[in-house]
N, C-alpha and C. Protein backbone atom coordinates (compact mmCIF):
# COMPACT_ATOMS: atom_id res chain seq x y z
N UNK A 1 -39.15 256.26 198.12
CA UNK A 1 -40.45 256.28 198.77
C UNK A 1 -41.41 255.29 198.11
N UNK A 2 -41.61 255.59 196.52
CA UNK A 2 -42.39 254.79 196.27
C UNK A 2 -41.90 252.85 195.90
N UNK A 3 -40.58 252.83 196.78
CA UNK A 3 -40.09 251.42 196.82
C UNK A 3 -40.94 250.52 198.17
N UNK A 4 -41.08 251.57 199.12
CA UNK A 4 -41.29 251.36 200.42
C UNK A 4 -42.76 251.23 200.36
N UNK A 5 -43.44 251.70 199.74
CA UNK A 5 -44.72 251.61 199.51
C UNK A 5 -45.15 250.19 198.41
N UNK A 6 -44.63 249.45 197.70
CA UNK A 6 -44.56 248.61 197.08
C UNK A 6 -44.34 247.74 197.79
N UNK A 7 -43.10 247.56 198.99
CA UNK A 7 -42.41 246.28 199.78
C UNK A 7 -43.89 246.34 200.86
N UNK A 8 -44.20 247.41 201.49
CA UNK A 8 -45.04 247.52 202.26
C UNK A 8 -46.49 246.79 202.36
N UNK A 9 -47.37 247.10 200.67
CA UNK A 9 -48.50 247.35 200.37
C UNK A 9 -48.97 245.68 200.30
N UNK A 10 -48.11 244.57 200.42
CA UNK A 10 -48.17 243.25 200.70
C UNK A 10 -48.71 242.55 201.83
N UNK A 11 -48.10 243.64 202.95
CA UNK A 11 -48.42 243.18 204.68
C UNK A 11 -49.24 243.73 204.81
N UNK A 12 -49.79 245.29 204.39
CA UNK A 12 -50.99 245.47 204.20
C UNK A 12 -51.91 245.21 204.05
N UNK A 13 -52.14 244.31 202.75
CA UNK A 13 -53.56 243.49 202.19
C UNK A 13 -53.34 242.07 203.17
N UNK A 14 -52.42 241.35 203.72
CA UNK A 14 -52.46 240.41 204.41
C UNK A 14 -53.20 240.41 206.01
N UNK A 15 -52.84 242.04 206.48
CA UNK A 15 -53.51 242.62 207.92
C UNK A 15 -54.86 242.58 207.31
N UNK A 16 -55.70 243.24 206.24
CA UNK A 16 -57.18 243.40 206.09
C UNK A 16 -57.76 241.79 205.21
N UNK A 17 -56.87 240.92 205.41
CA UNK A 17 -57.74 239.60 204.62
C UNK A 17 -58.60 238.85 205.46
N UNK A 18 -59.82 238.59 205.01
CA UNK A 18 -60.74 237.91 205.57
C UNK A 18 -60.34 236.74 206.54
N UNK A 19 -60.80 236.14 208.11
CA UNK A 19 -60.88 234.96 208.47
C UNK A 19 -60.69 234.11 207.83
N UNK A 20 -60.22 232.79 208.05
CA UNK A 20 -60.40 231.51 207.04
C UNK A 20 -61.81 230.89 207.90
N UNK A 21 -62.28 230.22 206.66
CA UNK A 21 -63.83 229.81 206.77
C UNK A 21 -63.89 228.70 206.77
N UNK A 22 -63.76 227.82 208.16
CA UNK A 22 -64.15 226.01 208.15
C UNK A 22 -65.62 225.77 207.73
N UNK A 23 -65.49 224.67 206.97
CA UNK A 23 -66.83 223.88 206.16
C UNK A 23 -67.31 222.66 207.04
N UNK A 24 -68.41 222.49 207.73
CA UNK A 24 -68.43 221.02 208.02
C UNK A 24 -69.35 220.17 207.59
N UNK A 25 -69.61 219.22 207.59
CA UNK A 25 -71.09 218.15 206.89
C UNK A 25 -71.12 217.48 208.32
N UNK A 26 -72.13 216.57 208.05
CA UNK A 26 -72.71 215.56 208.96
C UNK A 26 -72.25 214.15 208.37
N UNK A 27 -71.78 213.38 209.25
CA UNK A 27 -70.58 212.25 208.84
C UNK A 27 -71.59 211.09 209.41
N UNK A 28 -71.64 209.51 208.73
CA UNK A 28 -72.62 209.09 208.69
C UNK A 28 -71.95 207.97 209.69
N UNK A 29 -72.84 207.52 210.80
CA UNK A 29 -71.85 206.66 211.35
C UNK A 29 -72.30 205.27 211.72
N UNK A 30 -71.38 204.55 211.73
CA UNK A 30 -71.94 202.79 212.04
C UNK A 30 -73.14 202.79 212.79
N UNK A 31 -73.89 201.55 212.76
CA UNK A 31 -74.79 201.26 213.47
C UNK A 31 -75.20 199.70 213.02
N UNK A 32 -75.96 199.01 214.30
CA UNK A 32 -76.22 197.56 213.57
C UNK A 32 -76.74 197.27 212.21
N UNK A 33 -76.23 196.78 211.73
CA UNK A 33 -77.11 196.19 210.29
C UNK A 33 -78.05 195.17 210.60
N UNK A 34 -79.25 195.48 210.17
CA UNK A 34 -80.79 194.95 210.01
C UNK A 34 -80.86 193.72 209.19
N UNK A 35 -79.77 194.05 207.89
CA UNK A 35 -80.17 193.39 206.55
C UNK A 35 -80.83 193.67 205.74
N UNK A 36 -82.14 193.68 205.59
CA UNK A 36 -82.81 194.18 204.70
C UNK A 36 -83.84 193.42 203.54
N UNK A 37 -84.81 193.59 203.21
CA UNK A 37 -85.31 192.89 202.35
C UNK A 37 -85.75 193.10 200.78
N UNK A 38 -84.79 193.95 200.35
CA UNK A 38 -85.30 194.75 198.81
C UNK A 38 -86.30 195.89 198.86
N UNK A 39 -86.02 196.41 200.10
CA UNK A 39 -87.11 197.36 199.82
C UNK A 39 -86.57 198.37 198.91
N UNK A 40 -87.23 199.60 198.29
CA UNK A 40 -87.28 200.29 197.94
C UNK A 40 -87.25 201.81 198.85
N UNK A 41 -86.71 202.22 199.43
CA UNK A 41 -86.42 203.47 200.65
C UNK A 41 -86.54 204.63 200.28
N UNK A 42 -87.20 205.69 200.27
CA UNK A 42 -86.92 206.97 199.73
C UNK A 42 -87.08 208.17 201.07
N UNK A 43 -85.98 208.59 201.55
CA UNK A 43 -86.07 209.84 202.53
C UNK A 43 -85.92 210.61 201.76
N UNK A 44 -87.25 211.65 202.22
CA UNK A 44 -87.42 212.46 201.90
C UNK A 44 -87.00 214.01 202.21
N UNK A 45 -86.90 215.20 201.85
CA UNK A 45 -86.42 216.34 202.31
C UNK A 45 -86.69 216.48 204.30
N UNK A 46 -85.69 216.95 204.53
CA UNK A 46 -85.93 216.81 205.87
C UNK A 46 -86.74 218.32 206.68
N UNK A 47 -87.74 218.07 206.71
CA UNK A 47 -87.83 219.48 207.71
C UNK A 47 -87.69 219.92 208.79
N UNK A 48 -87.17 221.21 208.92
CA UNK A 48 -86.04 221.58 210.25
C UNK A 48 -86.92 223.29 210.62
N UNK A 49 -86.84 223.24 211.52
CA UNK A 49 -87.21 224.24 212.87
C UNK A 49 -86.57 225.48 211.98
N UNK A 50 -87.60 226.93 211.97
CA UNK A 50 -86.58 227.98 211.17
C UNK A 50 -85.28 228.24 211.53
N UNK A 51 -84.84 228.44 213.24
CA UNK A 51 -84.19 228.83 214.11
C UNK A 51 -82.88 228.53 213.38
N UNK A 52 -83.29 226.85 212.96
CA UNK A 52 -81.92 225.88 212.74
C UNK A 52 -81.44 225.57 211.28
N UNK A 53 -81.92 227.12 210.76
CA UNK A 53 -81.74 226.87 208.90
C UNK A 53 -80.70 227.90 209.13
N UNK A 54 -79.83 228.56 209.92
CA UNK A 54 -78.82 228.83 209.40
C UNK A 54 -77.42 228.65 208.72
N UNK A 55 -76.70 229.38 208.31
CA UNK A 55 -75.35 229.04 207.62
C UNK A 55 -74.07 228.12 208.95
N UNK A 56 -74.13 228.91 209.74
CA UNK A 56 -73.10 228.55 210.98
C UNK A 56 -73.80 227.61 211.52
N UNK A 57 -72.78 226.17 211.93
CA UNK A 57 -72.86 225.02 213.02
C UNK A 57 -73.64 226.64 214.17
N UNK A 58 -74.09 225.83 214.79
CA UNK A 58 -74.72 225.57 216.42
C UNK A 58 -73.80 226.27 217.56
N UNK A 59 -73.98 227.52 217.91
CA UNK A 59 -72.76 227.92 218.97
C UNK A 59 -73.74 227.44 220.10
N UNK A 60 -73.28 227.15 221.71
CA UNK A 60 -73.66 227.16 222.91
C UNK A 60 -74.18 228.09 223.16
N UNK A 61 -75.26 228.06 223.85
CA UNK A 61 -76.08 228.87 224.51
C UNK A 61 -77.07 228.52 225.07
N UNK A 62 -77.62 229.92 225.45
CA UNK A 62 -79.16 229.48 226.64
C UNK A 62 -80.54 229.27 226.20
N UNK A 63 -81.29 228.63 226.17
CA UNK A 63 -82.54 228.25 226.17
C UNK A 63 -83.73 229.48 224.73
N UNK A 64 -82.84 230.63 225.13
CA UNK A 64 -83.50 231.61 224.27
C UNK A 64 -83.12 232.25 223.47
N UNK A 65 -81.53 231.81 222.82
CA UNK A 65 -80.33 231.81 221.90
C UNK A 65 -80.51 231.00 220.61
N UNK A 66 -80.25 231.56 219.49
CA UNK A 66 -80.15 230.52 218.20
C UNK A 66 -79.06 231.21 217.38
N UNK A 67 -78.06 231.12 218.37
CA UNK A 67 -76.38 231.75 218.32
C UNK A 67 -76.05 230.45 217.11
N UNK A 68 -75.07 231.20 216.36
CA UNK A 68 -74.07 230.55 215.64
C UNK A 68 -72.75 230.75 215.32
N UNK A 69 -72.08 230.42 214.74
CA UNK A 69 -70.59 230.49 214.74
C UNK A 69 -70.24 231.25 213.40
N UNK A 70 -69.73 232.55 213.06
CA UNK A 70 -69.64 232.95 212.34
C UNK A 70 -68.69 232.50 210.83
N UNK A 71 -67.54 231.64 211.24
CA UNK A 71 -66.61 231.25 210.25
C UNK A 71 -66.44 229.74 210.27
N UNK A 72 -67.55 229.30 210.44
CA UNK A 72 -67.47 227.64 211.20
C UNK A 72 -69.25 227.52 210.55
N UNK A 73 -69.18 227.22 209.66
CA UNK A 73 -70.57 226.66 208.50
C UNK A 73 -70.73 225.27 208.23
N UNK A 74 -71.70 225.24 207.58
CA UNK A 74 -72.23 224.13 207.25
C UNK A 74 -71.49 223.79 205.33
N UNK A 75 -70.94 222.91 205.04
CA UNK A 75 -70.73 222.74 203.54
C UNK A 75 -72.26 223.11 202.66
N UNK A 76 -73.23 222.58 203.35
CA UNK A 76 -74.13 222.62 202.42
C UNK A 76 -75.30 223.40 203.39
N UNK A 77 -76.35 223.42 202.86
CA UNK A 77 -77.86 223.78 203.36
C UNK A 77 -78.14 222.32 205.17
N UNK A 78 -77.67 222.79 206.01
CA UNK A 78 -78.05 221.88 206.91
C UNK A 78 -79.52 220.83 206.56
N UNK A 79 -80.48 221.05 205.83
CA UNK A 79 -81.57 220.14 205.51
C UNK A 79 -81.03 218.98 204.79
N UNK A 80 -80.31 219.74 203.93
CA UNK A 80 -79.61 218.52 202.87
C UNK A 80 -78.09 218.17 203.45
N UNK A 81 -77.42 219.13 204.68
CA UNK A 81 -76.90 217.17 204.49
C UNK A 81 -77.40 216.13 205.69
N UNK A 82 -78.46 216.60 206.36
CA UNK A 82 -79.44 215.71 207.19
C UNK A 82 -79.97 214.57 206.49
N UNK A 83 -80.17 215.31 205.51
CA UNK A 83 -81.17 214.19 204.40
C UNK A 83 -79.77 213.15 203.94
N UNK A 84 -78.50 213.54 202.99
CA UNK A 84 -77.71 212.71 202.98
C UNK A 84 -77.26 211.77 204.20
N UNK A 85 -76.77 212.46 205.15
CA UNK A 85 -76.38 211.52 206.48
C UNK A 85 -77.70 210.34 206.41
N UNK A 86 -78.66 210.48 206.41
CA UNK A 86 -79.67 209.96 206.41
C UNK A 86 -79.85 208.49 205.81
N UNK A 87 -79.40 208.97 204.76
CA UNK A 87 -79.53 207.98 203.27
C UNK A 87 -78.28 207.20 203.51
N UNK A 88 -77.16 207.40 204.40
CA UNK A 88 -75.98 206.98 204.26
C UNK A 88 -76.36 205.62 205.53
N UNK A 89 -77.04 206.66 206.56
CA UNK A 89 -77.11 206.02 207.86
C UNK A 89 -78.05 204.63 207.44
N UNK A 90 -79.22 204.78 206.71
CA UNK A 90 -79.68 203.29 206.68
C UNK A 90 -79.29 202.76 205.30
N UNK A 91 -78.62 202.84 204.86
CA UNK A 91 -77.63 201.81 203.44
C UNK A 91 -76.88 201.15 204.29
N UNK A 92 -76.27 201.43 204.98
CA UNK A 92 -75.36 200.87 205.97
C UNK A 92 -75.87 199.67 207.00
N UNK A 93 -77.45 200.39 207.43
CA UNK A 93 -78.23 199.20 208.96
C UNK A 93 -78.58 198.44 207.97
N UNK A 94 -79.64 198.93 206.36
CA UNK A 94 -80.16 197.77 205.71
C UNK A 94 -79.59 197.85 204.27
N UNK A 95 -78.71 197.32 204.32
CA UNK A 95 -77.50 196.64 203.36
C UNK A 95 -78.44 195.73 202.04
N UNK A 96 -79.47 195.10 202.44
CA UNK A 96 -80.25 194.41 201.13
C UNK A 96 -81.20 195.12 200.60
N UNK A 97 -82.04 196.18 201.17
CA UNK A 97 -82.21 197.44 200.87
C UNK A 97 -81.81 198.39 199.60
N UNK A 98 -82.41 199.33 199.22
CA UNK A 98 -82.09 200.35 198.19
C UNK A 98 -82.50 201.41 198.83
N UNK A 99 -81.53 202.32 199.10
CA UNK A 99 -82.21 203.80 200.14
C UNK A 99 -81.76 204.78 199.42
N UNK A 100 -82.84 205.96 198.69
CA UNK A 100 -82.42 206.94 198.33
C UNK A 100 -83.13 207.89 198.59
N UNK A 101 -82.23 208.88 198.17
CA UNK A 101 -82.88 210.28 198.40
C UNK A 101 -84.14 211.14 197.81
N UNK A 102 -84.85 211.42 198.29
CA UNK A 102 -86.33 212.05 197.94
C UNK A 102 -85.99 213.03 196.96
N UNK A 103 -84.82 213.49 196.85
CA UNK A 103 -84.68 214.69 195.73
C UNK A 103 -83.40 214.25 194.93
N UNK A 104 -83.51 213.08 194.53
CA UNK A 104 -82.04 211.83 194.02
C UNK A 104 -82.48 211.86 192.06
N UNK A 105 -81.16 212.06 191.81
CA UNK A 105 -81.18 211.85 190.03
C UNK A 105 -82.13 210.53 189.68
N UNK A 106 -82.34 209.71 190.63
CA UNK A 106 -82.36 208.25 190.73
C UNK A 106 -83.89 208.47 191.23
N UNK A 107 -84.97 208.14 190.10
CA UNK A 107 -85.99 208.00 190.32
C UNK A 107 -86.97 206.70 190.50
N UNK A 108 -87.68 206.49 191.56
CA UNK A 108 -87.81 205.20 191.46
C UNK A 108 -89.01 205.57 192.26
N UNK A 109 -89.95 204.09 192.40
CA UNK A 109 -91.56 204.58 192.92
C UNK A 109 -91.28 203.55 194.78
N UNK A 110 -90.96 204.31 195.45
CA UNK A 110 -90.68 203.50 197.05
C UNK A 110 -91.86 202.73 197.25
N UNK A 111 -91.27 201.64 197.95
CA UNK A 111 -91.98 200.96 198.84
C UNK A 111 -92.61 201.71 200.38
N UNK A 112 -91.24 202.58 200.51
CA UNK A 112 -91.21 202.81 201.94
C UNK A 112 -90.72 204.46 201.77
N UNK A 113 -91.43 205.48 202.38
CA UNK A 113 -90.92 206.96 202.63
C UNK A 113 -90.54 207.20 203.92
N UNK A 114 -89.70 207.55 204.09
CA UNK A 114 -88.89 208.20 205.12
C UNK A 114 -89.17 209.60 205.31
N UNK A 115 -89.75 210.23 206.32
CA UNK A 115 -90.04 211.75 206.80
C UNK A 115 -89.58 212.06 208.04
N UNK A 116 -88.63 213.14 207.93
CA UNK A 116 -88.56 213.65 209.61
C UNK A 116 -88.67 214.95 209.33
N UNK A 117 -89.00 215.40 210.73
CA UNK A 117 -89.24 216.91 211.22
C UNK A 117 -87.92 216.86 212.09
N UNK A 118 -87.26 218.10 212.37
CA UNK A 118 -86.25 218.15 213.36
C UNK A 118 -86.52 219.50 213.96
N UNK A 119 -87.37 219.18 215.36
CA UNK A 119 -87.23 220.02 215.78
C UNK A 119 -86.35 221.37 216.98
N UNK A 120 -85.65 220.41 217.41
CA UNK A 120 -84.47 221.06 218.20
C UNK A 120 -82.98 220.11 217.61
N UNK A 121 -82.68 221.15 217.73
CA UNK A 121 -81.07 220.26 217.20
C UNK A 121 -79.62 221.57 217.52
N UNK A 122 -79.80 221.62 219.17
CA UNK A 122 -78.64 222.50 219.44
C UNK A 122 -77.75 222.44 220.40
N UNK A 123 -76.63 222.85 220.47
CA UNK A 123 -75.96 222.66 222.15
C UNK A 123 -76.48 223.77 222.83
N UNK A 124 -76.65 223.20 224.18
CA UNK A 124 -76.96 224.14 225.14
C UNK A 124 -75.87 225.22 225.78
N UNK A 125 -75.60 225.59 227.03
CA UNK A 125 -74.51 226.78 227.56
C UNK A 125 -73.74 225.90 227.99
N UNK A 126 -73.88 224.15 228.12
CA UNK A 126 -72.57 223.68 228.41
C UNK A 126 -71.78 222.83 227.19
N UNK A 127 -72.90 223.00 226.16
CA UNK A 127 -71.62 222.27 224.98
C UNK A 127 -72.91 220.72 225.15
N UNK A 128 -73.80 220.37 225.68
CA UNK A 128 -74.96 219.28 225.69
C UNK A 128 -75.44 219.11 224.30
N UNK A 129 -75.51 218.41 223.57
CA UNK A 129 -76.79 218.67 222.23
C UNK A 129 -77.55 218.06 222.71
N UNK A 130 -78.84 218.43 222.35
CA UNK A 130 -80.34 217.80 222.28
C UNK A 130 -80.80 218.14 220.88
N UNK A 131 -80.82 216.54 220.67
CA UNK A 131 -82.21 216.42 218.70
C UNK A 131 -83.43 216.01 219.43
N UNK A 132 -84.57 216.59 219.11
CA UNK A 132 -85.57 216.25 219.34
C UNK A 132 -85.81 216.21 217.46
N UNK A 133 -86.69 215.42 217.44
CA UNK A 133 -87.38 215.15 215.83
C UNK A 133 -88.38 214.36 216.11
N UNK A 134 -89.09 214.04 214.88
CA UNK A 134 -90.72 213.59 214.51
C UNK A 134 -89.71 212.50 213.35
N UNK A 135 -90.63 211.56 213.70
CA UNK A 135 -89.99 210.32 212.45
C UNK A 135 -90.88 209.36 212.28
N UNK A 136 -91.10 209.31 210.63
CA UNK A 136 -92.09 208.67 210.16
C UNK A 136 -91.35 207.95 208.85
N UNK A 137 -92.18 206.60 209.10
CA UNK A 137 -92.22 205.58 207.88
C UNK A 137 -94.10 205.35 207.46
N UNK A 138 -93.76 205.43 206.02
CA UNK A 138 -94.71 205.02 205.38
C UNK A 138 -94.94 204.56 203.96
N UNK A 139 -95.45 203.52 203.81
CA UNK A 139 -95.56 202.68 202.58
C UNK A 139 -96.07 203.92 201.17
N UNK A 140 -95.20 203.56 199.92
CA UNK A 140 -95.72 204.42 199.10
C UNK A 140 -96.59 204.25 198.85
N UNK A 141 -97.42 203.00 198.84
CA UNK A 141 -99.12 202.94 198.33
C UNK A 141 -99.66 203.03 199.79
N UNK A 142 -99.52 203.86 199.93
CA UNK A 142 -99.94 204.22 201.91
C UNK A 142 -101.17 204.24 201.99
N UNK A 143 -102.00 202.83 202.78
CA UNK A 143 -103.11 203.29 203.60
C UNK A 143 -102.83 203.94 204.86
N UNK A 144 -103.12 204.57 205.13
CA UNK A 144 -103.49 205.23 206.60
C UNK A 144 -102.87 204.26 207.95
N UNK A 145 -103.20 203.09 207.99
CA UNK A 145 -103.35 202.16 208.80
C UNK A 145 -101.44 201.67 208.35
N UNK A 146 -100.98 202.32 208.15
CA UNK A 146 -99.72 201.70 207.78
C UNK A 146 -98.02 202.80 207.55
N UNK A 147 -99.21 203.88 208.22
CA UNK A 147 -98.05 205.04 208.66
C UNK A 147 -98.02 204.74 210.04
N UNK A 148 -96.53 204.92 210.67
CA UNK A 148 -95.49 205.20 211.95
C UNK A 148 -95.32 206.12 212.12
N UNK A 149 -94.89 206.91 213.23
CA UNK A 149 -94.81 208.43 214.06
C UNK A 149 -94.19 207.77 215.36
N UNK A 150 -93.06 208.42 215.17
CA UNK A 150 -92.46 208.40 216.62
C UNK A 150 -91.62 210.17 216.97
N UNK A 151 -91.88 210.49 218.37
CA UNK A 151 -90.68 211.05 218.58
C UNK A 151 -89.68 210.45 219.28
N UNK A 152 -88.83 211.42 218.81
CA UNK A 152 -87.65 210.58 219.30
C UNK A 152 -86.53 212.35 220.00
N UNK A 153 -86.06 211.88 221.08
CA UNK A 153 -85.48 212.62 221.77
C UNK A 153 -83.84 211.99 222.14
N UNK A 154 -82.91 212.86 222.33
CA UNK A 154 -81.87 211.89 222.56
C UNK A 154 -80.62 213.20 222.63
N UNK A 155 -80.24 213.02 224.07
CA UNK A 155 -78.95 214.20 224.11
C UNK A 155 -77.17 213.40 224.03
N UNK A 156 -76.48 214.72 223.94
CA UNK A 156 -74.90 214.09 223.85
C UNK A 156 -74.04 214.91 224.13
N UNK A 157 -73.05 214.33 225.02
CA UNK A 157 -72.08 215.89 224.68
C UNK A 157 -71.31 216.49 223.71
N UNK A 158 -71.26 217.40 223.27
CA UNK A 158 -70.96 218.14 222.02
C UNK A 158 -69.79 219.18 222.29
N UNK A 159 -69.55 219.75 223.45
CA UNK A 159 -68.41 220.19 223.92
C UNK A 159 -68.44 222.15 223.17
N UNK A 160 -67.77 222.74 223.17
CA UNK A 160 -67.50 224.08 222.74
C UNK A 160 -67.18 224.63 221.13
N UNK A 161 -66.11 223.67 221.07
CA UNK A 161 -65.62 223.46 219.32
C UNK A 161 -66.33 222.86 218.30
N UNK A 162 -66.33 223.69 217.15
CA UNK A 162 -67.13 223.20 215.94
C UNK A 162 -67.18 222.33 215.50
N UNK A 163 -65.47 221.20 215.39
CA UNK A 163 -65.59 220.38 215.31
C UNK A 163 -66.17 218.84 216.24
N UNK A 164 -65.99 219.08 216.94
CA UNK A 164 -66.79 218.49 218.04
C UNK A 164 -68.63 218.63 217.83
N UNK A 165 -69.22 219.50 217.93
CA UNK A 165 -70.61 220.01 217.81
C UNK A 165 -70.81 219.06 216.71
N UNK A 166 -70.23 219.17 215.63
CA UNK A 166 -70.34 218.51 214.27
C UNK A 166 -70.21 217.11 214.43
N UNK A 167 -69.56 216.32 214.77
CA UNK A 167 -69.31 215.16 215.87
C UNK A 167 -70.25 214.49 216.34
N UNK A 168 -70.63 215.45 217.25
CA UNK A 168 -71.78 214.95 218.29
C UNK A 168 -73.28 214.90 217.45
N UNK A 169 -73.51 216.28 216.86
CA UNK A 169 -74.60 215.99 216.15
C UNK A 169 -74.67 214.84 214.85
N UNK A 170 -73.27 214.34 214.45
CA UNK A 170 -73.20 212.99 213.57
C UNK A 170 -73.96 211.88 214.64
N UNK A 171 -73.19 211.64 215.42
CA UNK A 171 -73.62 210.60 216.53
C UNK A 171 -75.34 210.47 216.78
N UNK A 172 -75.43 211.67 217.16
CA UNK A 172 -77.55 211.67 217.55
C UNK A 172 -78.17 211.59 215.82
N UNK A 173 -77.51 212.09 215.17
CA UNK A 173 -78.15 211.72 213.96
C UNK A 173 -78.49 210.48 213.60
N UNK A 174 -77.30 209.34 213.88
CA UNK A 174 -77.22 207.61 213.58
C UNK A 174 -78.11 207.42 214.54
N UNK A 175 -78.37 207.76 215.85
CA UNK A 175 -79.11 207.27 216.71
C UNK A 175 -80.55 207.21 216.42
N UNK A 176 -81.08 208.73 215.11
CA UNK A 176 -82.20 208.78 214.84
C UNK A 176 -82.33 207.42 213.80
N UNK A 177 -81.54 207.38 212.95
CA UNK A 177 -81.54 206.39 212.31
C UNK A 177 -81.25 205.27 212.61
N UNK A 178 -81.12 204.51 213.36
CA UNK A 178 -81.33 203.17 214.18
C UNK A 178 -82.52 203.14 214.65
N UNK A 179 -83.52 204.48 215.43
CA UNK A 179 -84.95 203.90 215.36
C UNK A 179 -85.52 203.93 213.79
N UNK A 180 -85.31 205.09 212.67
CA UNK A 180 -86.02 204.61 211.17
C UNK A 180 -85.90 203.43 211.09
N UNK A 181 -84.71 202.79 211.34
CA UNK A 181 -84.12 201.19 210.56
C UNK A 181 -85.07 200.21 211.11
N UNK A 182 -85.46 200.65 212.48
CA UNK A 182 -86.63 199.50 212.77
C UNK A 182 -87.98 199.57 212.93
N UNK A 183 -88.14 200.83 212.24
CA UNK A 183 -89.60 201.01 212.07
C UNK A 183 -89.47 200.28 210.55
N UNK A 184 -88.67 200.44 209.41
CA UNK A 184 -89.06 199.85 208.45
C UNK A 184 -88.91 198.33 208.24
């Protein structure tokens, strides 16, 4: 008896083991290169809509949903890796440039700050994303007369699957960053 309970007590703990838990980030993707002129770049922390500070990617839904995916997360704090994708997306457009991160080991006094707000950033009930965000450049010795504000709106299809969602929201992300690249 107590052999059978030993061979047994294996398939047991294997029936009650947790889901496996996919990780995803935001993947930084081509876009024209600008060039660049030595600036000094610093994006800063990104601020995001409460709705869209959760742990789980973005599930589909309706208009009055801020559904997520229970075993299908984010690697990190979605703010931060907005802010990385970010930093990745214009190193890449402005290559003569120095672009870093507002909360970077790497301290330095910018020429130029990078700010966004993000305020929608979800798929809808057919798998659609829409980013809406606020995007601003401004000189670190900032007069007034020398801050930018744009919104910027821009949908994609994103489809059902996490990996996909993750995908698509890479894609509208570069897109935000192709207008930063030419505001600075």
């Amino acid at each position: 008896m107590r052999r059978r309970f030993l061979l047994a007590s294996p398939l047991a703990l294997a029936a009650c083991s947790s889901p496996v838990v996919h990780e995803y980030r935001l993947a930084a993707v081509p876009g024209s290169v600008r060039g660049g002129s030595g600036l000094r770049i610093v994006v800063r922390d990104i601020g995001l809509a409460g709705e869209l500070a959760q742990p789980g990617l973005p599930r589909p839904g309706g208009p009055y949903t801020a559904d997520s995916f229970a075993n299908d997360v984010w690697a990190s704090p979605l703010p931060d890796l907005l802010q990385e994708a970010m930093v990745q997306n214009l190193a890449q457009r402005l290559p003569g440039d120095i672009v870093l991160a507002g909360n970077s080991a790497i301290g330095v006094t910018p020429d130029i700050y990078v700010e966004i707000n993000v305020l929608a950033f979800t798929p809808d009930a057919t798998g659609n994303i829409t980013l809406q965000a606020q995007l601003s450049t401004r000189h670190g010795q900032a007069a007034a007369k020398d801050w930018q504000l744009r919104n910027f709106t821009a949908s994609a299809p994103g489809g059902m699957l996490p990996a996909a969602i993750a995908a698509a929201m890479s894609t509208l992300w570069g897109q935000a960053a192709d207008i930063v690249a030419c505001m600075i």
